[in-house]
Each structure stands twice: as C-alpha cells, then as structure tokens.
C-alpha atoms as a PDB file:
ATOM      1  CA  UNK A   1       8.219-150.004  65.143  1.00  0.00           C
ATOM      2  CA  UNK A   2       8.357-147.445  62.720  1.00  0.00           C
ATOM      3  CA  UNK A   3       7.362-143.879  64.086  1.00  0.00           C
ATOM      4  CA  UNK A   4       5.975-140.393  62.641  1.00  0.00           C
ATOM      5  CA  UNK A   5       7.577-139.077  65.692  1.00  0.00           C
ATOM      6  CA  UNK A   6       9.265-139.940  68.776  1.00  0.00           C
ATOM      7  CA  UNK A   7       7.431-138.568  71.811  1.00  0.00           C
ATOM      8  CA  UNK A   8       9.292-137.911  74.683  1.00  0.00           C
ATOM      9  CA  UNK A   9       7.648-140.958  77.204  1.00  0.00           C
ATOM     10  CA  UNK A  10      10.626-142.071  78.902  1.00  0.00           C
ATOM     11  CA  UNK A  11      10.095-142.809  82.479  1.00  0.00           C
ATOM     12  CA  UNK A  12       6.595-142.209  82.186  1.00  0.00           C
ATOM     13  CA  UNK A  13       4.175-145.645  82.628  1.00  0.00           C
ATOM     14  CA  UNK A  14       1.331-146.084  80.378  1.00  0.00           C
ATOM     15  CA  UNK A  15      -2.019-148.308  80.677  1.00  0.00           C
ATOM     16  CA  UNK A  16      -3.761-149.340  77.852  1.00  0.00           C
ATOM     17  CA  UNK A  17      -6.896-151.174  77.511  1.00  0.00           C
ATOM     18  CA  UNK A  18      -8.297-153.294  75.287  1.00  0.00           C
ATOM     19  CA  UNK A  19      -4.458-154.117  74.556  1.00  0.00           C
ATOM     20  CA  UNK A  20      -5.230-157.360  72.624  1.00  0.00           C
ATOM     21  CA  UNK A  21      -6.885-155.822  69.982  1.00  0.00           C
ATOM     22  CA  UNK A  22      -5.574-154.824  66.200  1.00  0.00           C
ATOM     23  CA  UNK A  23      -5.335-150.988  67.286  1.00  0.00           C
ATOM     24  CA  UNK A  24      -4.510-151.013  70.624  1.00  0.00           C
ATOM     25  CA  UNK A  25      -2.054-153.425  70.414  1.00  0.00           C
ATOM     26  CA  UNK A  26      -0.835-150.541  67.515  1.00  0.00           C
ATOM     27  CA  UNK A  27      -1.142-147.967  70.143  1.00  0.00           C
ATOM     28  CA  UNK A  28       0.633-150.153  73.134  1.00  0.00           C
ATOM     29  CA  UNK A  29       3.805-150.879  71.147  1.00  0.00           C
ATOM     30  CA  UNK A  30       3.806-147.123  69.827  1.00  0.00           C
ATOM     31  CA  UNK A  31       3.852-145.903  73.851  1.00  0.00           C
ATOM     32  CA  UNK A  32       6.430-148.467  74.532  1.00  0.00           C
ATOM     33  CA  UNK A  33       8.400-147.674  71.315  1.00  0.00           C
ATOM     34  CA  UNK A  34       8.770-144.119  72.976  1.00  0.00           C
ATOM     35  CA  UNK A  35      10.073-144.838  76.355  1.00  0.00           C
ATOM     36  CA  UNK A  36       7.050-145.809  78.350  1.00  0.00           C
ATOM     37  CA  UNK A  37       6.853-148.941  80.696  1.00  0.00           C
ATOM     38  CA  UNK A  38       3.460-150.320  78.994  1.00  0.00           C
ATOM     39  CA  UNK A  39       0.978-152.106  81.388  1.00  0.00           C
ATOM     40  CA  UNK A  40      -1.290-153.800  78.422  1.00  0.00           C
ATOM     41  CA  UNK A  41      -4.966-154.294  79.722  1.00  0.00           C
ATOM     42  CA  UNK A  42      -7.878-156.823  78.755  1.00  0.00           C
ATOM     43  CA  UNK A  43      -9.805-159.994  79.097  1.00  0.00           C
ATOM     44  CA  UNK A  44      -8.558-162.561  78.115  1.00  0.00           C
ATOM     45  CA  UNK A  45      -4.185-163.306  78.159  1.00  0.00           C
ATOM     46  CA  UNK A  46      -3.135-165.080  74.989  1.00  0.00           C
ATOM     47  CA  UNK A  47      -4.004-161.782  73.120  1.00  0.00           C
ATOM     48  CA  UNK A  48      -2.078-159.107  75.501  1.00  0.00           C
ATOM     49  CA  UNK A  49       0.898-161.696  75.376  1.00  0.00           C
ATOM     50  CA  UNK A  50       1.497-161.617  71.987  1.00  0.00           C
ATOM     51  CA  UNK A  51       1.072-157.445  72.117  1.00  0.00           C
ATOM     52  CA  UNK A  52       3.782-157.748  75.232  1.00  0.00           C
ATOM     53  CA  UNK A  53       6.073-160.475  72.898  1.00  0.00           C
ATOM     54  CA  UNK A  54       6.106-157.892  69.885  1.00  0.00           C
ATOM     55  CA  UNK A  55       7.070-154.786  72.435  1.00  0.00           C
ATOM     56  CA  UNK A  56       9.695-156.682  74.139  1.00  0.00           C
ATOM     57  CA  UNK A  57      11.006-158.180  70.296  1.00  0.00           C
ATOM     58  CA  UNK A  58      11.125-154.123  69.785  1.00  0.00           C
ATOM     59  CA  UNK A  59      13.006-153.244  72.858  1.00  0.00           C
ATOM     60  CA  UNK A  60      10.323-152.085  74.772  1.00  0.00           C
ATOM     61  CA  UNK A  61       9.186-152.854  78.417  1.00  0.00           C
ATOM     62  CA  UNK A  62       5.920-154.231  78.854  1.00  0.00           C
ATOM     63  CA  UNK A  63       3.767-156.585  81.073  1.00  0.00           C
ATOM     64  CA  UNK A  64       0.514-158.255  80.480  1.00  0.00           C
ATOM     65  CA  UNK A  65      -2.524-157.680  83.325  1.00  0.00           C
ATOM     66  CA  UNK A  66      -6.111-159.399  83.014  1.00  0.00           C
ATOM     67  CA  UNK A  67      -8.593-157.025  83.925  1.00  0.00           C
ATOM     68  CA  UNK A  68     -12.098-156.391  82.707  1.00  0.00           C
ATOM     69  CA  UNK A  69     -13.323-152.751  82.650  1.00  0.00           C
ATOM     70  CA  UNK A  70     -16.542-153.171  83.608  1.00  0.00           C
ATOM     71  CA  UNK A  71     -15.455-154.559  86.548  1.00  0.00           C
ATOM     72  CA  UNK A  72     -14.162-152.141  88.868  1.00  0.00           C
ATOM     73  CA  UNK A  73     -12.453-154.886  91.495  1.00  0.00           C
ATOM     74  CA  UNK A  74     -10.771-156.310  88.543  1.00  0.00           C
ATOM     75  CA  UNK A  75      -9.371-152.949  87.319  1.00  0.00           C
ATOM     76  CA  UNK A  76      -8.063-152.577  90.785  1.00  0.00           C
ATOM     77  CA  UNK A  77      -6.401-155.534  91.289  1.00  0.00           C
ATOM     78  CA  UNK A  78      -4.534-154.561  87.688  1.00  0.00           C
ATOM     79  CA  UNK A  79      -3.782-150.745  89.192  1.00  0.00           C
ATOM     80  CA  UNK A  80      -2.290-152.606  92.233  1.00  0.00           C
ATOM     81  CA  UNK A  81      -0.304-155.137  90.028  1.00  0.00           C
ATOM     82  CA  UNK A  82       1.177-152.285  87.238  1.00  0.00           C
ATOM     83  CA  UNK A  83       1.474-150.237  90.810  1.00  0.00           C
ATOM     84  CA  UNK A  84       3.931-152.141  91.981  1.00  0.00           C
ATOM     85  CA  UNK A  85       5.741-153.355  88.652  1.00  0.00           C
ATOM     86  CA  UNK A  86       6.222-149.752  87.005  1.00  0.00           C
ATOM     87  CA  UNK A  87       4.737-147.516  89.516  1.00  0.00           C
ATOM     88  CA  UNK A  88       1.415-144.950  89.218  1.00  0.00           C
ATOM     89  CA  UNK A  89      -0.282-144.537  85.947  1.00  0.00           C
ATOM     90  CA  UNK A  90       1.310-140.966  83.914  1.00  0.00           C
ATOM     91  CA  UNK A  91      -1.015-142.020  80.842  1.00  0.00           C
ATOM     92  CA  UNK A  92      -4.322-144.228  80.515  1.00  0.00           C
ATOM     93  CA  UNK A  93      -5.483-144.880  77.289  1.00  0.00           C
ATOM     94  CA  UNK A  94      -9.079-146.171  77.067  1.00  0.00           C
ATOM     95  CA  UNK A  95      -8.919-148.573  74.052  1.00  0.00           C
ATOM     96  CA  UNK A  96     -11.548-151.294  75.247  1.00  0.00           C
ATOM     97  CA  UNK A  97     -14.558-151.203  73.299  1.00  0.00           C
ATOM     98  CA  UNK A  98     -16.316-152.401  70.635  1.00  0.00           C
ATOM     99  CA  UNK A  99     -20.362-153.512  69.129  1.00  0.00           C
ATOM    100  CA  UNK A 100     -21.980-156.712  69.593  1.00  0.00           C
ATOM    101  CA  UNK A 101     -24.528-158.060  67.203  1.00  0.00           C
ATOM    102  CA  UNK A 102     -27.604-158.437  69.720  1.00  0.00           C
ATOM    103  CA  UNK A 103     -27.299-154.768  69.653  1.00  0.00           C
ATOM    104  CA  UNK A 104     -27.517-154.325  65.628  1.00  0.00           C
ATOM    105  CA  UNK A 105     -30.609-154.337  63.942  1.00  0.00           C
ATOM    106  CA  UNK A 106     -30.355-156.648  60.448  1.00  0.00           C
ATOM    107  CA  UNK A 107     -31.235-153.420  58.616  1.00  0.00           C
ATOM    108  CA  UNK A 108     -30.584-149.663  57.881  1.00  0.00           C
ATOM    109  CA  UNK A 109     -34.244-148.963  58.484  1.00  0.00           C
ATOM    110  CA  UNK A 110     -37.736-150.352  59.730  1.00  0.00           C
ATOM    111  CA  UNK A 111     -39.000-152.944  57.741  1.00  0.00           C
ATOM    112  CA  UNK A 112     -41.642-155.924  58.817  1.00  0.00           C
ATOM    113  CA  UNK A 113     -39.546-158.959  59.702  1.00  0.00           C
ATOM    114  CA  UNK A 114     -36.161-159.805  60.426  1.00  0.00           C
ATOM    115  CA  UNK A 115     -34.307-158.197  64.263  1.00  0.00           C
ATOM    116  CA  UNK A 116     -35.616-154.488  64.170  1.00  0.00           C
ATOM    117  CA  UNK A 117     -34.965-152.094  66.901  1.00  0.00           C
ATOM    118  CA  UNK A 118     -38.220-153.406  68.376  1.00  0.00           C
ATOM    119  CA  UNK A 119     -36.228-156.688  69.540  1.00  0.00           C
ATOM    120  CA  UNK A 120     -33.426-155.413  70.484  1.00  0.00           C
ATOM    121  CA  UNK A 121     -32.631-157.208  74.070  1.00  0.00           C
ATOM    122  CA  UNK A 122     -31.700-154.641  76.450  1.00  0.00           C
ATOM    123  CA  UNK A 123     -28.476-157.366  77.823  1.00  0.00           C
ATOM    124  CA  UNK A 124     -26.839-156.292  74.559  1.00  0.00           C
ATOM    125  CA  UNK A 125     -26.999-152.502  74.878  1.00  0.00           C
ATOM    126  CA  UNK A 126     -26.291-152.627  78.549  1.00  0.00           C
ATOM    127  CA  UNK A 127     -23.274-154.698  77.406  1.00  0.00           C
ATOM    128  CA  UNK A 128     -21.911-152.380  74.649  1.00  0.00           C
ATOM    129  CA  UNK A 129     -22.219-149.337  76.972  1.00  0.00           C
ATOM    130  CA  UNK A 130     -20.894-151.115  79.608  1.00  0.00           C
ATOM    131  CA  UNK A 131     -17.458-151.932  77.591  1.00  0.00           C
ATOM    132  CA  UNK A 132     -17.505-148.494  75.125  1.00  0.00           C
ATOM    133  CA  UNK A 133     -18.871-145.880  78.104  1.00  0.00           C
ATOM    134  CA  UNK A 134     -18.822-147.435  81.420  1.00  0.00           C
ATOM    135  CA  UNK A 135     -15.438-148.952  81.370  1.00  0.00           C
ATOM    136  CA  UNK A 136     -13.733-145.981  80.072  1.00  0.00           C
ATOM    137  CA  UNK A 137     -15.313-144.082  83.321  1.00  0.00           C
ATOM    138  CA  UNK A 138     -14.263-147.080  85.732  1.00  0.00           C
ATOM    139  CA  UNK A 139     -10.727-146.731  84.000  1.00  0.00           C
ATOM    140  CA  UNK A 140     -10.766-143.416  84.670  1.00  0.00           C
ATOM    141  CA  UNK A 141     -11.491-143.701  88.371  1.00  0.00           C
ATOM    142  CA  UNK A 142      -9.144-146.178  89.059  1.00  0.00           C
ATOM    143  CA  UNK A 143      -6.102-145.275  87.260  1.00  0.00           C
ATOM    144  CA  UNK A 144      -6.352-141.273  87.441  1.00  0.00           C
ATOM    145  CA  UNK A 145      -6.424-141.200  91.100  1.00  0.00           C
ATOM    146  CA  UNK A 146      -2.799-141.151  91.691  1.00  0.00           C
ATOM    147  CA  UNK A 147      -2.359-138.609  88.616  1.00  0.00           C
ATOM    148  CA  UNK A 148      -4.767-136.458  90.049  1.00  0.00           C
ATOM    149  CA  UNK A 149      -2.605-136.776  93.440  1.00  0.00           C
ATOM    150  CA  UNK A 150       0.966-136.367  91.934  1.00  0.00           C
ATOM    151  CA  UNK A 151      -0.942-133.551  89.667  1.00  0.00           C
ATOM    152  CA  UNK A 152       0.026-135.007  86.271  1.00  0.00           C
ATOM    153  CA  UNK A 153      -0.918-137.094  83.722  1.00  0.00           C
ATOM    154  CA  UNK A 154      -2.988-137.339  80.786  1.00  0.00           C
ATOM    155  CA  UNK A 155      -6.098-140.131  79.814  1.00  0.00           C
ATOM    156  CA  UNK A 156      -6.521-140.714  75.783  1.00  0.00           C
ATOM    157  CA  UNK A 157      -9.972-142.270  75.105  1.00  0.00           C
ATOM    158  CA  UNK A 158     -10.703-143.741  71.897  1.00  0.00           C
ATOM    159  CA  UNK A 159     -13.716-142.497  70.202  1.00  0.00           C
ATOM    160  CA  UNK A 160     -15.560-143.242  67.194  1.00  0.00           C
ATOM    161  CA  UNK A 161     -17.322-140.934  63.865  1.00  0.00           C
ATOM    162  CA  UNK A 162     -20.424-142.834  65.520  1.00  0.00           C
ATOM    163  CA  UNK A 163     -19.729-139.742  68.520  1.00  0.00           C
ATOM    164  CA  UNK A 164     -19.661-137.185  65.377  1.00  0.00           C
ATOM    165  CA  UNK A 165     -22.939-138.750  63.980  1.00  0.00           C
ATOM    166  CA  UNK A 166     -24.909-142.128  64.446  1.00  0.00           C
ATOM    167  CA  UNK A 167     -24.362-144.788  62.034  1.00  0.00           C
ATOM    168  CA  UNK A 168     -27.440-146.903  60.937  1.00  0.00           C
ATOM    169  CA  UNK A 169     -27.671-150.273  62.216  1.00  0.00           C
ATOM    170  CA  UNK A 170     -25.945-150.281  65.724  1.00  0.00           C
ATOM    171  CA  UNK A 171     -28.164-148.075  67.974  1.00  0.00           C
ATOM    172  CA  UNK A 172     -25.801-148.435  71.391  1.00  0.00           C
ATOM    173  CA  UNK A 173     -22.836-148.447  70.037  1.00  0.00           C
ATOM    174  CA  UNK A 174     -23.017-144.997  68.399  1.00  0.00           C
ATOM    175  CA  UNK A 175     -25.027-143.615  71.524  1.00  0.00           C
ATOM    176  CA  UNK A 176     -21.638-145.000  74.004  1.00  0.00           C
ATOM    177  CA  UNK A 177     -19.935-143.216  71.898  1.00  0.00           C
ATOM    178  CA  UNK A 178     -21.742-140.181  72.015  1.00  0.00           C
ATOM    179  CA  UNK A 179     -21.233-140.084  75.674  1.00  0.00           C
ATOM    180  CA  UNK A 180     -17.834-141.144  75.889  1.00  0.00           C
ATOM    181  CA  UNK A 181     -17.130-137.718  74.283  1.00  0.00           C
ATOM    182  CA  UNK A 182     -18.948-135.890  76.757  1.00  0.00           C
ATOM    183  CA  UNK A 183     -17.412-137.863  79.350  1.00  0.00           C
ATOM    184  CA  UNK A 184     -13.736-136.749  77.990  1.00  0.00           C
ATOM    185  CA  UNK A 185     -15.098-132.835  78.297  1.00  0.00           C
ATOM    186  CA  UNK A 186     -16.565-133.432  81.566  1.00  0.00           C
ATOM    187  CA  UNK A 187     -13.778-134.883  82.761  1.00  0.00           C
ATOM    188  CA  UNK A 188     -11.177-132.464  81.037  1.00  0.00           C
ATOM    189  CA  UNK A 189     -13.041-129.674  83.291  1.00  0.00           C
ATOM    190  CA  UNK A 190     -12.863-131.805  86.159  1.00  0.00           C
ATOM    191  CA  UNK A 191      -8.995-131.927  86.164  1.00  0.00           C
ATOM    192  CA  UNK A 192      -8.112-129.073  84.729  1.00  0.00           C
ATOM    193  CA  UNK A 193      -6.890-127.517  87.941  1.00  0.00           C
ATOM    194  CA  UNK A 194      -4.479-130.762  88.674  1.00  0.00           C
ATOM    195  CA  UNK A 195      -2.664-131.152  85.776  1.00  0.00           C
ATOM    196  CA  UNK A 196      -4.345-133.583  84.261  1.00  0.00           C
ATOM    197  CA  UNK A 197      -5.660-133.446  80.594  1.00  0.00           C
ATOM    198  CA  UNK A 198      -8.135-135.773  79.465  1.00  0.00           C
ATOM    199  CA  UNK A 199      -8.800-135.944  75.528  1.00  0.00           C
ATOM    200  CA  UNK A 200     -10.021-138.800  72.864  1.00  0.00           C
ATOM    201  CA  UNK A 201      -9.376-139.603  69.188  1.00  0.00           C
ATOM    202  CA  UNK A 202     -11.847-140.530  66.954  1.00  0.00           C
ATOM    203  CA  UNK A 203     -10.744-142.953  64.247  1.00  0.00           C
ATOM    204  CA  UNK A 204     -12.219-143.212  61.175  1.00  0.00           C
ATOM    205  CA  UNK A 205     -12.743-146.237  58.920  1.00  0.00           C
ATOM    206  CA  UNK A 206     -10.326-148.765  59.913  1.00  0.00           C
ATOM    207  CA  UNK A 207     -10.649-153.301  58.850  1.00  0.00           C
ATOM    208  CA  UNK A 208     -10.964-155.238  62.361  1.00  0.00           C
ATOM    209  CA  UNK A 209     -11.982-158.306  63.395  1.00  0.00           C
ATOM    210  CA  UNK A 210     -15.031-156.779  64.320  1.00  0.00           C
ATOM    211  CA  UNK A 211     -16.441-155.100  62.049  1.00  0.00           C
ATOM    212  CA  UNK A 212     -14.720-157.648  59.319  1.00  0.00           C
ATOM    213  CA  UNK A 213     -18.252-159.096  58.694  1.00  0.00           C
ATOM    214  CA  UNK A 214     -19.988-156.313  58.390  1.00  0.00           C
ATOM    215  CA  UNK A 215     -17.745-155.202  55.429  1.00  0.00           C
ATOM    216  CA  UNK A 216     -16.722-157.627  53.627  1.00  0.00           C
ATOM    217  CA  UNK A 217     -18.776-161.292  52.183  1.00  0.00           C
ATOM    218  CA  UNK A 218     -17.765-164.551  52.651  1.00  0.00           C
ATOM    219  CA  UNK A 219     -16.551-164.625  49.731  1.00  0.00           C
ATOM    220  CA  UNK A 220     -14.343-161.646  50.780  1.00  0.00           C
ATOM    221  CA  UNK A 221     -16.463-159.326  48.231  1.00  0.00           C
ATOM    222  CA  UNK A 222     -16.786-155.427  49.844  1.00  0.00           C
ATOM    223  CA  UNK A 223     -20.732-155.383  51.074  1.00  0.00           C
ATOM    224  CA  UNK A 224     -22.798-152.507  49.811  1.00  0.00           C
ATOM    225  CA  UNK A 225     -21.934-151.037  53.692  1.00  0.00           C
ATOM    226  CA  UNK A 226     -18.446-150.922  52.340  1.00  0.00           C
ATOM    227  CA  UNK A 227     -19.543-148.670  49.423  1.00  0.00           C
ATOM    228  CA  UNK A 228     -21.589-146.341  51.421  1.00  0.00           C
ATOM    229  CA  UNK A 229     -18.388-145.672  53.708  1.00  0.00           C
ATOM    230  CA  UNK A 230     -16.046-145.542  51.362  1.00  0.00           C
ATOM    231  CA  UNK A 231     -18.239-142.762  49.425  1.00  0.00           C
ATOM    232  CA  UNK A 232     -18.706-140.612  52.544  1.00  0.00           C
ATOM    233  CA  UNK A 233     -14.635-140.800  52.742  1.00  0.00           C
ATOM    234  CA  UNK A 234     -13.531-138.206  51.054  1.00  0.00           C
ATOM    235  CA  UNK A 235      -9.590-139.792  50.917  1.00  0.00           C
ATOM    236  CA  UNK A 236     -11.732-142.765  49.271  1.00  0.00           C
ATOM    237  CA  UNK A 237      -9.920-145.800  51.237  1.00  0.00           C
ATOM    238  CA  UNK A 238      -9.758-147.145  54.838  1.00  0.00           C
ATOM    239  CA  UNK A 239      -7.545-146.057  57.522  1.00  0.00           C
ATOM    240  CA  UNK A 240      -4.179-147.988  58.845  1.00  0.00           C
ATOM    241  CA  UNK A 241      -3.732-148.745  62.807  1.00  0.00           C
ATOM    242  CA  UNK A 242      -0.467-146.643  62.353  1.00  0.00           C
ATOM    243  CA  UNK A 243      -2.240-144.006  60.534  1.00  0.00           C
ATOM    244  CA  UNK A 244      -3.393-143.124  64.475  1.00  0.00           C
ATOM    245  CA  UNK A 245      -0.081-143.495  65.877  1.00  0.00           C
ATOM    246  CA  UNK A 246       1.067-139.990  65.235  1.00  0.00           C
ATOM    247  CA  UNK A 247      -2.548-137.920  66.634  1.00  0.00           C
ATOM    248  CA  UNK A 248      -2.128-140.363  69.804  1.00  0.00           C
ATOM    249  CA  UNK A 249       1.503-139.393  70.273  1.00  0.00           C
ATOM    250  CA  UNK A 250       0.822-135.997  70.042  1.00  0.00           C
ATOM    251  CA  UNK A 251      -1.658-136.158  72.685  1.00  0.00           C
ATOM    252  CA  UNK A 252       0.521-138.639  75.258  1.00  0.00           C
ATOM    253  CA  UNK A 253       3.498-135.910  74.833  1.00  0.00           C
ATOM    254  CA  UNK A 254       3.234-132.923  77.664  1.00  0.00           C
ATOM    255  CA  UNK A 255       5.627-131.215  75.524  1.00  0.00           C
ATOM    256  CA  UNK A 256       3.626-131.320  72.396  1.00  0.00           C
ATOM    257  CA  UNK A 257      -0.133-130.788  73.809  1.00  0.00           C
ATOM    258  CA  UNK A 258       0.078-129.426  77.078  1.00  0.00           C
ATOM    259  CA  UNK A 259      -2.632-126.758  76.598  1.00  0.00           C
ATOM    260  CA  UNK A 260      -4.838-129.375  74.911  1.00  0.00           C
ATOM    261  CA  UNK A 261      -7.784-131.138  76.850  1.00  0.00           C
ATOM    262  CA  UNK A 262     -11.382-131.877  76.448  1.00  0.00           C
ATOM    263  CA  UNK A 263     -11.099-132.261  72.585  1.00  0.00           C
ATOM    264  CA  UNK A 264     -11.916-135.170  70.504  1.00  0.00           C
ATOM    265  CA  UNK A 265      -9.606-135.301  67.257  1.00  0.00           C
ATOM    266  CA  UNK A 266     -10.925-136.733  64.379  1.00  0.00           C
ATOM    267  CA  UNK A 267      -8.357-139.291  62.538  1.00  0.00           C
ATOM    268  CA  UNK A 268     -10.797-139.866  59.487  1.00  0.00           C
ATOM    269  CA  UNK A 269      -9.888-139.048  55.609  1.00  0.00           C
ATOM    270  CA  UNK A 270     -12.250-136.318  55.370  1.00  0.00           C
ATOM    271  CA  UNK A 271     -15.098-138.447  56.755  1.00  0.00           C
ATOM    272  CA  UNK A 272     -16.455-135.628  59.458  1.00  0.00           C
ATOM    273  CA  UNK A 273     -16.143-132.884  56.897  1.00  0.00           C
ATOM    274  CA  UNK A 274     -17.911-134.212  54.345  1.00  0.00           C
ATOM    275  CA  UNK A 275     -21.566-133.330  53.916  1.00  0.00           C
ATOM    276  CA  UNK A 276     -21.784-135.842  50.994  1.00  0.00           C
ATOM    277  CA  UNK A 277     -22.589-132.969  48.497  1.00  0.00           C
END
C-alpha cells in the first residue's frame, strides 16, 4: 500500500472496528502497512477476511475477530482473542458506524406526507447511536483498559462534518456524531494523566456503500444532494479513503502527535471553513 508516510507502528497492536468497510478496511491495511499487528473488528466475517487477505498479500500481519460494538460481551470475547494472538491493545481505532434509513426523513424539511421526523421510529435512532456513539464508548472501555494500565496508547475515533454541523435529512446520525466528539474530549481529559491520548478525525465527503444511494440515481446520475455537497466543498470533488491515511497516521504515531489529544481534525476540502458566501 502506497503511503504519505511511514509511521513508526512496529511492535505496537492495533484494533480497528468496523474493519469490513471501504475506509476502515483503508485505515486497517495503512496500520498494518506500518508495522502494527492489526486485529480487524466487525459483524459479520466474509468482509474482515478479505481486509485481512489484502494486509497479508501486502506483508502485513493481521487476524480477523467477529465482534459487535454494541455488545459489550462480544467486544470482550474479541479483547480476549487479539489478547492472546498479538497481546494488549497500543491503538483502537473506532471505525464502526454508519446511518440507517428508518432514521432519515424522505425530505430536507417538513412537508405534509411522505416519513417526516414525526414518524421517525425510535428502534432506528437507538440503533444509529448505538453503532456511531455507544459502540465507540464500549470500545473504549474494553480495549483502553490495559493502555490505561501499561500507561500508553492512543484511541482514533472517526467522526463526521455532521459533528461540525447537522446535515438535513438524518436527525441521529448527525446528533451521534455530535457526541462522539464530546466523548473524544471527555475522554482525552480522562487519560491525560496515563499516557493515553484519545482524538478523532472527521472525514469529509467520501462515495460508500452507504451513502451510494443517497448520491447518486439509478441511473448512476449525481442527485441534487450531490450538488448541494459538492458546492459547500470548497476543493469542489469528493474525498479518497487514502486521502485520510496520512491525518490518521499522524495521530497513531507517539512520535509525531504526542502532545495532541482531545481534538477532532477535519479531513474535508474546505468543507468546515466554508460559510458558503
């Protein structure tokens, strides 16, 4: 994998979650690519094996482990299972997250008819903070234990702009997000006085399976959604996975941030600094 920079991880083990998905799978291979033995986190298997295939294809070391994060005796069977495979956790990166539709309204704002934020069932936005908020706490509980014991380590949690400022449309999802970045300072000042440092990126506009639909037609056509975002980007295009991989390393590297924690770095093309003026 090609690299901005190569952070000095060897030795060190790594835990990512969400490690199935199009960036964190990015973000697994680019610990691994450094030195780090990469314990790759999520639901399902098929999806962290072909993440662990691709490290190993690069020379990397890396092991699949289902676990959900909103499950805290899941988590801990995978802490008990990377445990004894690569030893305790040096760096936890909190890549599980993500929307789901019953908790987007069908428009930008309240019209008669159609799923408003009247009917929005409260399963949905229990589950999206559950995987975007919750998760990244139970994470954080499970895995930072033994850094906070051995008095190193650092936890990366992946943010969103929706923490910077809501985005119409998907009410909990911008609200976890919200709160996972007061989580990261809360927690920041929590460890401050172990050595460990707790920070988050916030990535801009980046193509996923998730939010595919929401950008682009069936027809593969950008949606007027598409416009609006692309407007409000100053750099006038959507982000790359590896476009992240250099802000993350910098943050996983003691050498590089050591005095850094309780900051959420923005990874947007302008996006936060734009007024749209």
């Amino acid at each position: 994998m090609d690299l901005p920079f190569k952070a000095s991880l060897e030795g060190k083990t790594a835990v990512v979650t969400g490690g199935g998905g199009v960036l964190c799978s990015v973000f697994a291979r680019a610990l691994a690519a450094c030195g780090a033995k990469t314990a790759v986190l999520g639901r399902t298997l098929p999806p962290l094996e072909r993440t662990v295939r691709l490290i190993r294809e690069e020379g990397g070391t890396a092991e699949a482990f289902a676990a959900d994060v909103t499950d805290r005796d899941s988590l801990m069977r995978a802490r008990d299972g990377v445990l004894s495979l690569y030893g305790p956790c040096d760096i936890l990166l909190n890549g599980a997250g993500g929307n789901n539709p019953a908790a987007t309204t069908d428009r930008e704002y309240f019209e008669p008819g159609g799923k408003s934020f009247f009917e929005l069932p409260v399963e949905g936005i229990n589950q999206v903070f559950g995987l975007n908020f919750t998760g990244a706490l139970l994470a954080a509980q499970v895995f930072a234990r033994d850094m906070a014991e051995k008095k190193s380590g650092t936890i990366i949690n992946v943010s969103s702009m929706n923490a910077y400022r809501p985005l119409t449309k998907i009410p909990a999802y911008s609200a976890a997000k919200s709160a996972l970045g007061n989580l990261t300072q809360w927690l920041a000042v929590y460890f401050s006085k172990c050595g460990v440092r707790v920070n988050a990126l916030a990535p801009g506009f980046l193509i996923t399976e998730q939010n595919r639909t929401l950008l682009f037609g069936e027809d593969g056509a950008p949606t007027p959604r598409t416009g609006k975002i692309l407007a409000a980007t100053p750099m006038g295009r959507f982000g790359a996975p590896e476009e992240l991989v250099g802000a993350l390393l910098f943050l996983a590297d003691e050498r590089s941030s050591g005095f850094v924690t309780g900051i959420t770095l923005p990874v947007d093309g302008g996006f936060s600094a734009y007024s749209g003026v």
